[in-house]
PDB file of N, CA and C in Angstrom:
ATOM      1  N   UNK A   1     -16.360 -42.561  49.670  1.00  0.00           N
ATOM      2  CA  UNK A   1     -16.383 -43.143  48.317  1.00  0.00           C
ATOM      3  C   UNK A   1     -17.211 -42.240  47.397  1.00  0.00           C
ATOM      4  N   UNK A   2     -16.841 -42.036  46.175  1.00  0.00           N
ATOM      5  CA  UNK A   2     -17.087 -41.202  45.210  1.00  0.00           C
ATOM      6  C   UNK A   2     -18.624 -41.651  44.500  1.00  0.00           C
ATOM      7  N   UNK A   3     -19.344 -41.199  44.215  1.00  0.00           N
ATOM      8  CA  UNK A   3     -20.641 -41.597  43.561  1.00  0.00           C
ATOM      9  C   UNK A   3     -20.233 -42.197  41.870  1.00  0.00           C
ATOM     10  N   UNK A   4     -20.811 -43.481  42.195  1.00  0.00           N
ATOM     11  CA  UNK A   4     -20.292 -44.122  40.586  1.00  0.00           C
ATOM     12  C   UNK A   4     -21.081 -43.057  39.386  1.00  0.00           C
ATOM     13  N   UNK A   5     -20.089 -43.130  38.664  1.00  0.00           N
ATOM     14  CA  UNK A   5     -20.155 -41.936  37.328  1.00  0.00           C
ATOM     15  C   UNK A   5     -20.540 -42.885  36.159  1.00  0.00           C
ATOM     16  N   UNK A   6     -21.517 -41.983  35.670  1.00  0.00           N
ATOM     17  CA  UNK A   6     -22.421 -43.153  34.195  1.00  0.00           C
ATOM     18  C   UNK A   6     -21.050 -43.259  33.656  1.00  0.00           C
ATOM     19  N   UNK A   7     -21.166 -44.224  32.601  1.00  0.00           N
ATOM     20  CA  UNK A   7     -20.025 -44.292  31.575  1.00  0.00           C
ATOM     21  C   UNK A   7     -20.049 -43.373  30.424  1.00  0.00           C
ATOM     22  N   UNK A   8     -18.865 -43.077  30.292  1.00  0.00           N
ATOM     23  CA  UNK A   8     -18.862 -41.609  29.009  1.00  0.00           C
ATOM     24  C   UNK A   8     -19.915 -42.478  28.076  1.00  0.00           C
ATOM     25  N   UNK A   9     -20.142 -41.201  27.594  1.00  0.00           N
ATOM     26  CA  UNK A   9     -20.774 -41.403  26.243  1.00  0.00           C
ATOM     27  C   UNK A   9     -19.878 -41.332  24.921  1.00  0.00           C
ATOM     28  N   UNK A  10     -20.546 -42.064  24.382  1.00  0.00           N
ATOM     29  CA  UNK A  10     -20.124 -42.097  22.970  1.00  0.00           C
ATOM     30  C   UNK A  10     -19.637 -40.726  22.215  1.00  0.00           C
ATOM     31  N   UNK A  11     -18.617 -40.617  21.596  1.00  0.00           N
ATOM     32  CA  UNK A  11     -18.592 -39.238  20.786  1.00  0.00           C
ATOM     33  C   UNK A  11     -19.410 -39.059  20.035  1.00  0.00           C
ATOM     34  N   UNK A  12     -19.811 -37.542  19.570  1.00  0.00           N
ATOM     35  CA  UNK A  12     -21.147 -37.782  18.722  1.00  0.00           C
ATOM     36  C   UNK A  12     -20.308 -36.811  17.652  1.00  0.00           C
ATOM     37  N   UNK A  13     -21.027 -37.836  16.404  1.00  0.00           N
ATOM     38  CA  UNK A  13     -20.461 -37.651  15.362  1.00  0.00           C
ATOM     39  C   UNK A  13     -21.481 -36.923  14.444  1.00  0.00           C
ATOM     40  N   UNK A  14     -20.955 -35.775  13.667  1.00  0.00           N
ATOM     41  CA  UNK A  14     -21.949 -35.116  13.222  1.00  0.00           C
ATOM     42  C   UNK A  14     -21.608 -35.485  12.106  1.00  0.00           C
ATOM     43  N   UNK A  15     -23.150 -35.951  11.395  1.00  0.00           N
ATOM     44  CA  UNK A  15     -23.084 -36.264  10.090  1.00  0.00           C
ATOM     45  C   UNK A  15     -23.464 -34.963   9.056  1.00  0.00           C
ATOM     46  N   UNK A  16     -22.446 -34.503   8.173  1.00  0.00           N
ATOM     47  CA  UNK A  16     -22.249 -33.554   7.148  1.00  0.00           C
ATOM     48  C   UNK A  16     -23.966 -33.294   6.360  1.00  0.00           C
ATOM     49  N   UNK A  17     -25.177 -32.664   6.726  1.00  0.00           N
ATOM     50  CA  UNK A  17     -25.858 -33.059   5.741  1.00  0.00           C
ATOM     51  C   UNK A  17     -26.024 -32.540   4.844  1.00  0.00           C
ATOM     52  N   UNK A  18     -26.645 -33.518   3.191  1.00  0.00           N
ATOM     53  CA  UNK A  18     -26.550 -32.354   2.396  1.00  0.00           C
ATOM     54  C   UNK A  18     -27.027 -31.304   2.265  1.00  0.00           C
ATOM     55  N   UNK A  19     -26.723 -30.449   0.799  1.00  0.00           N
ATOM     56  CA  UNK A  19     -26.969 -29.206   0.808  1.00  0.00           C
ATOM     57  C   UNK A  19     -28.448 -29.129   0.679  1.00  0.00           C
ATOM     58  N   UNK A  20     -29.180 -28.515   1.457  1.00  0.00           N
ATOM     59  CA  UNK A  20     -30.472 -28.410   1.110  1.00  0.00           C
ATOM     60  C   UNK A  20     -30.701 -27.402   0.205  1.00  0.00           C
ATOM     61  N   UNK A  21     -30.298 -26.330   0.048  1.00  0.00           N
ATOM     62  CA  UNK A  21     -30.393 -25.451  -0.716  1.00  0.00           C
ATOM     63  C   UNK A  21     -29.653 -25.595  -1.892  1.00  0.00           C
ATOM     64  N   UNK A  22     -30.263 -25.137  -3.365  1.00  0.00           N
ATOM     65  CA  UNK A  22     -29.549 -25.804  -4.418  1.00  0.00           C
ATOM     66  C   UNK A  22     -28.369 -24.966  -4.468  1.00  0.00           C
ATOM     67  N   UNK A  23     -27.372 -25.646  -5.318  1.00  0.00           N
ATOM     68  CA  UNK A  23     -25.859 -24.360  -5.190  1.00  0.00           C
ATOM     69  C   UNK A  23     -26.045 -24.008  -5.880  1.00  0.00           C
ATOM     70  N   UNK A  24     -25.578 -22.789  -5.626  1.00  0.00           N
ATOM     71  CA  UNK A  24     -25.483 -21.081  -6.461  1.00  0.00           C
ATOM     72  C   UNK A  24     -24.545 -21.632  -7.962  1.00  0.00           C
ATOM     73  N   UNK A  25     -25.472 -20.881  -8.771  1.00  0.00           N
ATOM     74  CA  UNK A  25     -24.796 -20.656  -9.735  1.00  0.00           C
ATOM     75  C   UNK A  25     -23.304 -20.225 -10.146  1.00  0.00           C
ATOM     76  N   UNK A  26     -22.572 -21.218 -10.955  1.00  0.00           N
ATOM     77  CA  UNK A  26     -21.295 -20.568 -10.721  1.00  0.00           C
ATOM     78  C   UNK A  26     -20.692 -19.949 -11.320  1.00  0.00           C
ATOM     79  N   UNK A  27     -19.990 -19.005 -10.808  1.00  0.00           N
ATOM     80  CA  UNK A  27     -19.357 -17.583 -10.677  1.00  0.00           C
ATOM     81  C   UNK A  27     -18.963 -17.604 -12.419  1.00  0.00           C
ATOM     82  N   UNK A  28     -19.552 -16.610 -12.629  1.00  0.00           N
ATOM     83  CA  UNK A  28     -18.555 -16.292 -14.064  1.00  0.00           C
ATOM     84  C   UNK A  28     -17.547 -15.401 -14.069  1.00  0.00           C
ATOM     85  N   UNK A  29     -16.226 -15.990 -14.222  1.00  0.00           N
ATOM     86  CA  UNK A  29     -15.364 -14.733 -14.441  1.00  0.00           C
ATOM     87  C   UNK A  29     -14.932 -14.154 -15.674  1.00  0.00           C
ATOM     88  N   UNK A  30     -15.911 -12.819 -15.960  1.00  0.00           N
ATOM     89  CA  UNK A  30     -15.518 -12.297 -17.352  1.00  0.00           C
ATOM     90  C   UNK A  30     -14.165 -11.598 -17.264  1.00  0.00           C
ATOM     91  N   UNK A  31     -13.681 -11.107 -18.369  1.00  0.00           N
ATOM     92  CA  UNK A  31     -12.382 -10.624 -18.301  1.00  0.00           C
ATOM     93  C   UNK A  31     -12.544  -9.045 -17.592  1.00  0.00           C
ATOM     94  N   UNK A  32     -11.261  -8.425 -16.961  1.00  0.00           N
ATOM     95  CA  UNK A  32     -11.520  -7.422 -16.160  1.00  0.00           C
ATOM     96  C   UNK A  32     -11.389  -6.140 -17.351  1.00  0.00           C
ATOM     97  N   UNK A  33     -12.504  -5.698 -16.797  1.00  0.00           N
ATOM     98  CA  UNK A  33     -12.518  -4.235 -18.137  1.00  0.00           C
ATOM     99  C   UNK A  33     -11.114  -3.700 -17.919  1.00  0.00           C
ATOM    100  N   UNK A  34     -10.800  -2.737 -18.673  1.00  0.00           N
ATOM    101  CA  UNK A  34      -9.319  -2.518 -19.334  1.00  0.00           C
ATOM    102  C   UNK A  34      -9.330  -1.326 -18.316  1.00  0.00           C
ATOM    103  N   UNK A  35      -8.275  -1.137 -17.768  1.00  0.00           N
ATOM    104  CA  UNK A  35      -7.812  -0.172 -16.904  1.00  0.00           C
ATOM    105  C   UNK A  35      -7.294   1.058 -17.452  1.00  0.00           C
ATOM    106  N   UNK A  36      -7.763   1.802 -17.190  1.00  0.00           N
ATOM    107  CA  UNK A  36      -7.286   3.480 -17.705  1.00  0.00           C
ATOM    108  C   UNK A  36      -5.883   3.335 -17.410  1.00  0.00           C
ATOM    109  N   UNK A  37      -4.811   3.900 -18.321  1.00  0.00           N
ATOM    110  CA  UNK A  37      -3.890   3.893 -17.962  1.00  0.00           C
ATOM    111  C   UNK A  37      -3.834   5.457 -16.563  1.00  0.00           C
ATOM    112  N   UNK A  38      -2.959   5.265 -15.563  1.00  0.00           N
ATOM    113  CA  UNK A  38      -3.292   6.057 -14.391  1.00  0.00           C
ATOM    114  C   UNK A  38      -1.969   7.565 -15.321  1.00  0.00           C
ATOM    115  N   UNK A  39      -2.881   8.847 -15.140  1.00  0.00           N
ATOM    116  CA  UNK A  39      -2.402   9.869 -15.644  1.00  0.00           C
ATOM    117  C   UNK A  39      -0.829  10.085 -15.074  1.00  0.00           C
ATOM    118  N   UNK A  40       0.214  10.424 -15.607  1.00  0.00           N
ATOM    119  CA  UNK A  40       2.076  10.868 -14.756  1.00  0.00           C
ATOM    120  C   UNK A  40       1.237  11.888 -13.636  1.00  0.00           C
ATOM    121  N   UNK A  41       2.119  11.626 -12.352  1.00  0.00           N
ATOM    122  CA  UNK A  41       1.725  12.983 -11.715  1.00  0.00           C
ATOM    123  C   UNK A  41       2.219  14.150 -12.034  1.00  0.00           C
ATOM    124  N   UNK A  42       2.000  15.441 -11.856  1.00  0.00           N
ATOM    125  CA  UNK A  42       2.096  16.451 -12.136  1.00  0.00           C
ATOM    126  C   UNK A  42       3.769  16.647 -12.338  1.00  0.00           C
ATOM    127  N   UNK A  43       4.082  17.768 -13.216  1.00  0.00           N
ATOM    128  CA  UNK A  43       5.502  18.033 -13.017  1.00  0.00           C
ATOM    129  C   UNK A  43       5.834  18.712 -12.074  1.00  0.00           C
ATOM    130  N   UNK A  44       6.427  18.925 -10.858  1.00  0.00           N
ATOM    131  CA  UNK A  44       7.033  19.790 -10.233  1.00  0.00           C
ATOM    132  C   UNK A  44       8.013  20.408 -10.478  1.00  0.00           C
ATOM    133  N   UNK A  45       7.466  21.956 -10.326  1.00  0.00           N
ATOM    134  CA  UNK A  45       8.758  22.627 -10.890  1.00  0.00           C
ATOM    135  C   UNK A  45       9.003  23.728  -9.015  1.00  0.00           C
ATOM    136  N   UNK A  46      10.238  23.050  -9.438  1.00  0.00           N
ATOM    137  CA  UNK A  46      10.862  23.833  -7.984  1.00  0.00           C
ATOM    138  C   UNK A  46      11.653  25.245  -8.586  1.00  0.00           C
ATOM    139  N   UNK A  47      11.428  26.535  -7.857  1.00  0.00           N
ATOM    140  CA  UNK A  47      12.121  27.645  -7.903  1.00  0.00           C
ATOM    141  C   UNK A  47      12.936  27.938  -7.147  1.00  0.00           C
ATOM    142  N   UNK A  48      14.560  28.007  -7.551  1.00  0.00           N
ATOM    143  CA  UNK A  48      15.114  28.404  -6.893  1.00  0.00           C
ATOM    144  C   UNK A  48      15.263  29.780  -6.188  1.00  0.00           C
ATOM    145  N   UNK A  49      15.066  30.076  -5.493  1.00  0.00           N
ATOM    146  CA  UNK A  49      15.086  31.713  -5.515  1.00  0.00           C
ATOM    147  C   UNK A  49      16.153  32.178  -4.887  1.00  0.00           C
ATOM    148  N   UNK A  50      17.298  33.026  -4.622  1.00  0.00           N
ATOM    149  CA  UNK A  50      18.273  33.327  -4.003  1.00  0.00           C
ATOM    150  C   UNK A  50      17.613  33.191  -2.629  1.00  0.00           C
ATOM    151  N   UNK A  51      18.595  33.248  -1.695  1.00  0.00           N
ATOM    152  CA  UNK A  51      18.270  33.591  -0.230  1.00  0.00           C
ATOM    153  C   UNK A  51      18.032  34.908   0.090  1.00  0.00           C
ATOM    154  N   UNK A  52      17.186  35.243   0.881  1.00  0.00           N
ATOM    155  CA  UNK A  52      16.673  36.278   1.481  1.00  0.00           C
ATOM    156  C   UNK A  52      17.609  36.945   2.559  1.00  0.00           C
ATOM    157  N   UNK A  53      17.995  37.820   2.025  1.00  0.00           N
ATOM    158  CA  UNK A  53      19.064  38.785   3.388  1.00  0.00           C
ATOM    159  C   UNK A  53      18.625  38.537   4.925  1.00  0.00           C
ATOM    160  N   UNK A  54      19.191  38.404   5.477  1.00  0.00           N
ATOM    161  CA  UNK A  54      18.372  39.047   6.741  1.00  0.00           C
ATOM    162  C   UNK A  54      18.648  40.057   7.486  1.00  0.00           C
ATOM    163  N   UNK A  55      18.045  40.688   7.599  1.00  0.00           N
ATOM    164  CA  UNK A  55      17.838  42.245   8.388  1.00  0.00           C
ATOM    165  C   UNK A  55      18.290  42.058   9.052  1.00  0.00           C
ATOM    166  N   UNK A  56      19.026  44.024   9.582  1.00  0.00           N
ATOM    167  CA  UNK A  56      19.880  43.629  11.032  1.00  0.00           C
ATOM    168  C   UNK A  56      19.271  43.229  11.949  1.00  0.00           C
ATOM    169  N   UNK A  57      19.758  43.200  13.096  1.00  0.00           N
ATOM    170  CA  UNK A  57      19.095  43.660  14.263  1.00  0.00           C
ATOM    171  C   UNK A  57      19.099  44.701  14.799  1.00  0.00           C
ATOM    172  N   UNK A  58      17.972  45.113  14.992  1.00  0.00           N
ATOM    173  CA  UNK A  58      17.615  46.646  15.570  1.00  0.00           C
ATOM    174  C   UNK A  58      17.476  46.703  17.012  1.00  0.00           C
ATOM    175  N   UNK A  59      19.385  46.820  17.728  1.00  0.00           N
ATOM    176  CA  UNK A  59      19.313  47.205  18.951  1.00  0.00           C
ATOM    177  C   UNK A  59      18.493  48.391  19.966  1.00  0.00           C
TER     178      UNK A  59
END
């Protein structure tokens, strides 16, 4: 026979307490400074250049 087992306990309920610390001041949201407009990237200029011969081969 099994050793009689206390009876559960009660759930324990945690009570929320208040804030002890005073709350923070709240947040001001000023408007967001004005964004640089972001510079075009560069132009790329591609050169076509003819193709390059290629040399014989020198048996």
């Amino acid at each position: 026979k099994r050793p009689e087992q206390p009876p559960p306990q009660p759930p324990v309920i945690i009570h929320q307490r208040e804030q002890i610390c005073p709350t923070p001041e709240p947040l001001i949201f000023r408007e967001r400074p004005p964004v640089r407009p972001v510079p075009p990237p560069p132009q790329k200029t591609e050169i076509c250049l003819p193709p390059v011969p290629v040399p014989p081969r020198s048996l």
